[in-house]
N, C-alpha and C. Protein backbone atom coordinates (compact mmCIF):
# COMPACT_ATOMS: atom_id res chain seq x y z
N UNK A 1 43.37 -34.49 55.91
CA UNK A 1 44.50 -34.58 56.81
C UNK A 1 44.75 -33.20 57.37
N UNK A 2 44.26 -33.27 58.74
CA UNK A 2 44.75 -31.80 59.42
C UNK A 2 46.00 -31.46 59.33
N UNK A 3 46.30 -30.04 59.50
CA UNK A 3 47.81 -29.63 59.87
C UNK A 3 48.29 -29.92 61.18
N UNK A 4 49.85 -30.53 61.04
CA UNK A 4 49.93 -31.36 62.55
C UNK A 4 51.18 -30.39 62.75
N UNK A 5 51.70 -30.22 63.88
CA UNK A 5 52.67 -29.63 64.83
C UNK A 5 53.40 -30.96 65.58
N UNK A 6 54.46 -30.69 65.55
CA UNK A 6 55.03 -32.08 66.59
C UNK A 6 56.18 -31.09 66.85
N UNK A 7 57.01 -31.60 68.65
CA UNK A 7 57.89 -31.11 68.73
C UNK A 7 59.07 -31.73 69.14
N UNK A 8 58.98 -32.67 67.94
CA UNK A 8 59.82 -33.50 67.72
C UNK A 8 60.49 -33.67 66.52
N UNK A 9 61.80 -34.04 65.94
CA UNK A 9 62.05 -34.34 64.75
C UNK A 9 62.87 -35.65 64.61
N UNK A 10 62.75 -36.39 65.76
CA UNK A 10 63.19 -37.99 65.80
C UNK A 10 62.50 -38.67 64.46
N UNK A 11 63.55 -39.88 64.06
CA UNK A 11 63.17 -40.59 63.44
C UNK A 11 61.82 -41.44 64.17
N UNK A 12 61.66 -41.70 65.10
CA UNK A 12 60.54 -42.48 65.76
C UNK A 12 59.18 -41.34 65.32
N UNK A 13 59.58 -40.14 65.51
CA UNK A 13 58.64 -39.15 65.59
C UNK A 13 58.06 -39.27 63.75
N UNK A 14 58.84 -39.53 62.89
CA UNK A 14 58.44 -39.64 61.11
C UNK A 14 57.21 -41.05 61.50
N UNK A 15 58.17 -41.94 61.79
CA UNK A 15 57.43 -43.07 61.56
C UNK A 15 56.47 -42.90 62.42
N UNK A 16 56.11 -42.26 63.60
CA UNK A 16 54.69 -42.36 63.83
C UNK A 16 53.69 -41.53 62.95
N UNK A 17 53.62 -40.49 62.48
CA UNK A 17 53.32 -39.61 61.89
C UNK A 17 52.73 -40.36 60.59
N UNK A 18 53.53 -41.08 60.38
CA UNK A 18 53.18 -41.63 58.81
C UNK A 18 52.06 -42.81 59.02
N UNK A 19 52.84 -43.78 60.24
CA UNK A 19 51.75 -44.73 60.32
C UNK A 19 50.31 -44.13 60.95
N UNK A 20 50.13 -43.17 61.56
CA UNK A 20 48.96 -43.41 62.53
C UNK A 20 48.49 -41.40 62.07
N UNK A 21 49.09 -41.35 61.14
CA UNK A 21 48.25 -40.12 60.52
C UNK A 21 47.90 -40.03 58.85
N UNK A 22 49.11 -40.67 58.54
CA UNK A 22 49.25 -40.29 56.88
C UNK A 22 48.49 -41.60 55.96
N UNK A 23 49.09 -42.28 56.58
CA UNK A 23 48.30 -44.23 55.82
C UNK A 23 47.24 -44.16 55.74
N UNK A 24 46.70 -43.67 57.32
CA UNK A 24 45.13 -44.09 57.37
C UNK A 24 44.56 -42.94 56.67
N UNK A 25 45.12 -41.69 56.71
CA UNK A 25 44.20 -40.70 55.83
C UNK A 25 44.06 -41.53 53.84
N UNK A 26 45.31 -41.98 54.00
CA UNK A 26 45.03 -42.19 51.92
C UNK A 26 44.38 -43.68 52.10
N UNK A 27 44.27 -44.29 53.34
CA UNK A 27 43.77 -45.67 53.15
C UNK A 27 42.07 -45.67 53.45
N UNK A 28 41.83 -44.38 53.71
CA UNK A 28 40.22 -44.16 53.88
C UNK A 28 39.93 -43.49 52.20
N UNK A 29 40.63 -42.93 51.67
CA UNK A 29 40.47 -42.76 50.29
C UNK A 29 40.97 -43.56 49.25
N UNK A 30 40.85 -45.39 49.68
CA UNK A 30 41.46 -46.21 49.13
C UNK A 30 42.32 -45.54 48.07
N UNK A 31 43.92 -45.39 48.71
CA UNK A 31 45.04 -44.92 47.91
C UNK A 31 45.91 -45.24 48.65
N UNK A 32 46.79 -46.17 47.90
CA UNK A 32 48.12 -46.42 48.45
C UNK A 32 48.95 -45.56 48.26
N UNK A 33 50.21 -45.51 48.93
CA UNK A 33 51.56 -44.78 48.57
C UNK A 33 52.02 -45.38 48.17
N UNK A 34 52.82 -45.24 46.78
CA UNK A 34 53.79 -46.65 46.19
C UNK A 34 55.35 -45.91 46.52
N UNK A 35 55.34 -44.40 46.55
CA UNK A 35 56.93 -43.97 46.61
C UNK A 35 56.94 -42.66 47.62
N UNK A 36 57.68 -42.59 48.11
CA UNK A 36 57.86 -41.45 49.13
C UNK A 36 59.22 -40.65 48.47
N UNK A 37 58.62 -39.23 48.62
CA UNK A 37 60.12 -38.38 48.47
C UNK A 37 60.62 -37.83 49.79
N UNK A 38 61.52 -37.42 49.98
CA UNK A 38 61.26 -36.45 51.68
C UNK A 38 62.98 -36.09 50.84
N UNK A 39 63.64 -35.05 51.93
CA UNK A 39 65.02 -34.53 51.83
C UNK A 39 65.95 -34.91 52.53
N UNK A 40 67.08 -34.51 52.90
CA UNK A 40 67.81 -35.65 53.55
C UNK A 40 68.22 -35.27 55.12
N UNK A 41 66.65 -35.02 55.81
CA UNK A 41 67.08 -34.82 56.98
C UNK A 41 67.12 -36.10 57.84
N UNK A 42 67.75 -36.16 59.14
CA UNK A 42 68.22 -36.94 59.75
C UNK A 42 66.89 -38.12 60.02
N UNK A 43 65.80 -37.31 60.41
CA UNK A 43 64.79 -37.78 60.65
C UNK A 43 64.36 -38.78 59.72
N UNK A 44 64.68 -38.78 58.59
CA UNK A 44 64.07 -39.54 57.72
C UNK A 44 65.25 -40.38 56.72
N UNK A 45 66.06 -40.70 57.04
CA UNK A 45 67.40 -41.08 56.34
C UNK A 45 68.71 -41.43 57.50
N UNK A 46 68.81 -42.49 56.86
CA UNK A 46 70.53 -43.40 57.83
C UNK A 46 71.13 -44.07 56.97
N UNK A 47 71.30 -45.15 58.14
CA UNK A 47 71.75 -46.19 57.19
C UNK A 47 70.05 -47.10 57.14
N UNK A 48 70.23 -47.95 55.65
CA UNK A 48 68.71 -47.79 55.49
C UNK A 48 68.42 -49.87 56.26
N UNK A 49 69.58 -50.30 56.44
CA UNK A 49 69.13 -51.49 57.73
C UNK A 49 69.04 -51.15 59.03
N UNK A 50 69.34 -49.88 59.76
CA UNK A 50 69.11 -49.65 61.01
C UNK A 50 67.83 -48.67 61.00
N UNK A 51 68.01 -47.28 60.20
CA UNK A 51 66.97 -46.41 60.70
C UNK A 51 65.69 -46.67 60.79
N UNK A 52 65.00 -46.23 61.91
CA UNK A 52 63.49 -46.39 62.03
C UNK A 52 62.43 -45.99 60.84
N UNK A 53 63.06 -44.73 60.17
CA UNK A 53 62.04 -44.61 59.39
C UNK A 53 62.11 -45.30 57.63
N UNK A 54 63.27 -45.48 57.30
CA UNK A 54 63.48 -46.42 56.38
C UNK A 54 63.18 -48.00 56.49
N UNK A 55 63.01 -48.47 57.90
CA UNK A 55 62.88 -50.05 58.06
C UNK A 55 61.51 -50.26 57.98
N UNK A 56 60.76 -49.11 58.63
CA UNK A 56 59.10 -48.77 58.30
C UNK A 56 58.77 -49.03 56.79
N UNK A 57 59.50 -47.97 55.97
CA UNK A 57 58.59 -48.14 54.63
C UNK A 57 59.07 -49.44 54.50
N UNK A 58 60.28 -50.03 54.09
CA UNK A 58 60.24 -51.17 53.68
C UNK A 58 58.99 -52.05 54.51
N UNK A 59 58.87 -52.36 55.43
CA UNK A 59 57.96 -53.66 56.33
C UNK A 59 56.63 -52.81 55.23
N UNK A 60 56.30 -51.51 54.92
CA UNK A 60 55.04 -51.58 54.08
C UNK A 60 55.18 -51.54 52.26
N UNK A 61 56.16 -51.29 51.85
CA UNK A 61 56.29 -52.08 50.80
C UNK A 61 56.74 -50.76 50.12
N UNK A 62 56.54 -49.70 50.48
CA UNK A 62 56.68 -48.12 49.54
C UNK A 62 58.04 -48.05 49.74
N UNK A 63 58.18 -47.61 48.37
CA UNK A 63 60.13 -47.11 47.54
C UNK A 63 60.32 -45.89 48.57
N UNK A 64 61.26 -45.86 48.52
CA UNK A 64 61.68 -44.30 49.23
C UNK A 64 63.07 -43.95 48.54
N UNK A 65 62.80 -42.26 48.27
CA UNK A 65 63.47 -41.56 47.00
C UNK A 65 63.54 -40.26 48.24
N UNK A 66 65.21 -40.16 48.32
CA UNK A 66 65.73 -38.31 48.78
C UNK A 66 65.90 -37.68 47.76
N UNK A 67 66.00 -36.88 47.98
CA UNK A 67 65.89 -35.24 46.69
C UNK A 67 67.08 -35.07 47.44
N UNK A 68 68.03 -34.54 45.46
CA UNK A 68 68.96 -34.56 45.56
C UNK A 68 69.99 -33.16 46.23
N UNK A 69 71.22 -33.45 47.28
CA UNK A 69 71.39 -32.63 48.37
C UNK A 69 71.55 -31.19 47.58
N UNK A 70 70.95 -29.61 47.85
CA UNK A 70 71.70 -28.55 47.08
C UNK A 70 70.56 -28.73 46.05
N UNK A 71 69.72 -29.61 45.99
CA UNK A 71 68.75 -29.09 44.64
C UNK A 71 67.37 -29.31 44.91
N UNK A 72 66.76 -28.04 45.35
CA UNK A 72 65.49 -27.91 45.81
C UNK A 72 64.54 -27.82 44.91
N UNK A 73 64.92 -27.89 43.61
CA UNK A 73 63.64 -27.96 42.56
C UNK A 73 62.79 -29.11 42.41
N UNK A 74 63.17 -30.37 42.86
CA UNK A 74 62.60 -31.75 43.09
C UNK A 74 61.72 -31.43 43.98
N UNK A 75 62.02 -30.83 44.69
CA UNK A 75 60.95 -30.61 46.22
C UNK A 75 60.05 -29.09 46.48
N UNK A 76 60.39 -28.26 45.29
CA UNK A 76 59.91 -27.06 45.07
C UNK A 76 58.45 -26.79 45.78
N UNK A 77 57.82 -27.76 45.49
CA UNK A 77 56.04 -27.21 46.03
C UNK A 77 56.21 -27.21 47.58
N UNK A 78 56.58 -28.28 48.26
CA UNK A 78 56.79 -28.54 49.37
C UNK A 78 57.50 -27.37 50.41
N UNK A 79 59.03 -27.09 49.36
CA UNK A 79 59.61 -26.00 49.67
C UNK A 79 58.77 -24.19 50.00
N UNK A 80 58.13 -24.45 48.94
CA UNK A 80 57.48 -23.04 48.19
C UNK A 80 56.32 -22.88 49.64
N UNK A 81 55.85 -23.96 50.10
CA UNK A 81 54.78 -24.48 50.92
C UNK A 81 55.14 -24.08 52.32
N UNK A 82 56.44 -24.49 52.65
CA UNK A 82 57.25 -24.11 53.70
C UNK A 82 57.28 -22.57 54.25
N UNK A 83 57.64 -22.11 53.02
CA UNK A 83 57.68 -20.19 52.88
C UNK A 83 56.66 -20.02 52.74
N UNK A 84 55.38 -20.18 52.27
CA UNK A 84 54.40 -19.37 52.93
C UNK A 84 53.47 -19.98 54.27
N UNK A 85 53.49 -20.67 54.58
CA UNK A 85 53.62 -21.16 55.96
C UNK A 85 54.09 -20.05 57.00
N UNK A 86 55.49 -19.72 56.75
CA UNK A 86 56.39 -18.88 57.95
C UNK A 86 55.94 -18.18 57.25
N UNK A 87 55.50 -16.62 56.14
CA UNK A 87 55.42 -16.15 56.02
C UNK A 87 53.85 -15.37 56.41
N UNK A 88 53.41 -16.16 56.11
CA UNK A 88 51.19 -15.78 55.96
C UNK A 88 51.32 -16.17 57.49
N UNK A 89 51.76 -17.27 57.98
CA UNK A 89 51.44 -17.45 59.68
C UNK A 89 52.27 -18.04 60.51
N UNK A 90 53.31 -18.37 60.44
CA UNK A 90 53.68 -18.51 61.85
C UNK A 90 54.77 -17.00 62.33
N UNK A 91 55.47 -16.52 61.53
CA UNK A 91 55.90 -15.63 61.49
C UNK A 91 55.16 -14.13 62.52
N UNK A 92 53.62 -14.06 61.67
CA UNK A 92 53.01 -13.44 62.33
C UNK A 92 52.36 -13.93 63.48
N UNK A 93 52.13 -15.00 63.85
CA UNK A 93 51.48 -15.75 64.86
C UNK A 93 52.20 -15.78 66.17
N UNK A 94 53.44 -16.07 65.84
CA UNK A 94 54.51 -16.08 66.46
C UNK A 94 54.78 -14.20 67.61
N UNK A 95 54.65 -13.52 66.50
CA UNK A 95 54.98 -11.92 67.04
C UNK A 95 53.59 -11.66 68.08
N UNK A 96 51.88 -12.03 67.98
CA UNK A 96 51.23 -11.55 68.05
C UNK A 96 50.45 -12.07 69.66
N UNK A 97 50.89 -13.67 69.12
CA UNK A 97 49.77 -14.23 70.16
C UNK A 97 50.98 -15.38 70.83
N UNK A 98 50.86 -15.72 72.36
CA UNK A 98 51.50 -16.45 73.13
C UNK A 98 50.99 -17.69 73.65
N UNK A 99 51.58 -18.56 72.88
CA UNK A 99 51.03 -20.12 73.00
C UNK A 99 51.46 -20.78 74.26
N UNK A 100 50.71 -21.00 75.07
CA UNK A 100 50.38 -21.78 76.19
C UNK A 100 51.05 -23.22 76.62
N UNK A 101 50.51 -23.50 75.10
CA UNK A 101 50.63 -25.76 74.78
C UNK A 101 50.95 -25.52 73.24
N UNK A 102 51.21 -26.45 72.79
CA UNK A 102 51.08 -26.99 71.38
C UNK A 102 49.71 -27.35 70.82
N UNK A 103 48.80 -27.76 71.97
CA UNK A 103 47.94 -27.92 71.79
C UNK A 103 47.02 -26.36 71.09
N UNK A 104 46.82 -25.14 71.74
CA UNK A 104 46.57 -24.26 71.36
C UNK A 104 47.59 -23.33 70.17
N UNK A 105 48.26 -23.88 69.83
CA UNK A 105 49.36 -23.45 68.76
C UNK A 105 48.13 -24.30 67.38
N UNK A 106 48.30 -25.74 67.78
CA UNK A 106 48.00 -26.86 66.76
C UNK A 106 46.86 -26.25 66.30
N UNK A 107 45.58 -25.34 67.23
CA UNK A 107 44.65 -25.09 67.02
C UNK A 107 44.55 -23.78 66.33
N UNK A 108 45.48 -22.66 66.34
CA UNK A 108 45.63 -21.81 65.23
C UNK A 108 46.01 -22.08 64.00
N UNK A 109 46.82 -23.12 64.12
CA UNK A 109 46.91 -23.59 62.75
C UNK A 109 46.30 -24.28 61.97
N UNK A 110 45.34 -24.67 62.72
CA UNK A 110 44.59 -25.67 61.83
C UNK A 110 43.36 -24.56 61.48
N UNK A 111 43.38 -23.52 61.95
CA UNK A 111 41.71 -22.37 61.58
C UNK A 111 43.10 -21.78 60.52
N UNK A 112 44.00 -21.66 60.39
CA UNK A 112 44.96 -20.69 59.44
C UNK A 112 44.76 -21.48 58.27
N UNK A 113 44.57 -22.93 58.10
CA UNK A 113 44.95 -23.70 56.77
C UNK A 113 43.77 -24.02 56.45
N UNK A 114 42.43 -23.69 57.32
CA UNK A 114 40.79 -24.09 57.13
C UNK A 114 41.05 -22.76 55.90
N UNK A 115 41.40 -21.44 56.70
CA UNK A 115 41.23 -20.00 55.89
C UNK A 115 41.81 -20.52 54.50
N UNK A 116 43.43 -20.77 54.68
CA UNK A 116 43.82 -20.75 53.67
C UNK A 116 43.60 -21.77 52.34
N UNK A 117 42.68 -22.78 53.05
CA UNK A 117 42.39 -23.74 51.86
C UNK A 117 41.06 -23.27 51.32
C-alpha cells in the first residue's frame, strides 16, 4: 500500500480511501479487517445511522472502535508515525522544494517512504 496524499478530509473522502485503496490491498493478501480503530475526527465519526463513513463499515461487516478523546496511547504507533512523517519529511520538503500538483508532492513521498522502509 503506497503512501497516499488526499486533499481532502470529508467523510466521503475516508470511505473512498478505504474502499478502493485499503480492502483491496488486505484482500489481495487474503486478510480481512474484522475491527477498525481511527480517532475522533469528523471525518470518520457522527452519528453512526447517518455518517458516510460509519454506514460503510457496517454494509462490510467490520466493528469500528474510536480511541479514547485526550488519550493518545491507544493510538501511539500511528501517532509516533505522524511525528516522524512531519519531522524526517514533510517539514523539510515543505522548506526546500515547491510542489506544482499533489501529484508531484504524492511522488516525493512515496521515494521518502521507499527510503524509509
Amino acid at each position: 500500500l503506497a503512501g497516499c496524499i488526499y486533499n481532502s478530509k470529508l467523510p466521503l473522502t475516508a470511505v473512498h480511501v478505504l474502499n478502493n485503496d485499503v480492502l483491496p490491498h488486505f484482500e489481495q493478501q487474503s486478510l480481512r479487517i474484522e475491527t477498525l480503530l481511527s480517532d475522533n475526527g469528523r471525518e470518520y465519526c457522527g452519528r453512526p445511522d447517518q455518517h458516510p463513513f460509519e454506514l460503510f463499515l457496517q454494509l462490510e461487516g467490520i466493528k469500528y472502535r474510536t480511541t479514547r478523546v485526550r488519550r493518545l496511547q491507544r493510538n501511539g504507533f500511528v501517532e509516533r508515525l505522524h511525528r516522524t512523517l512531519l519531522d524526517e519529511h514533510f517539514r523539510i520538503a515543505g522548506r526546500t522544494t515547491w510542489y506544482e500538483s499533489i501529484d508531484q508532492m504524492h511522488g516525493d513521498f512515496d521515494a521518502y517512504l521507499h527510503h524509509y522502509n
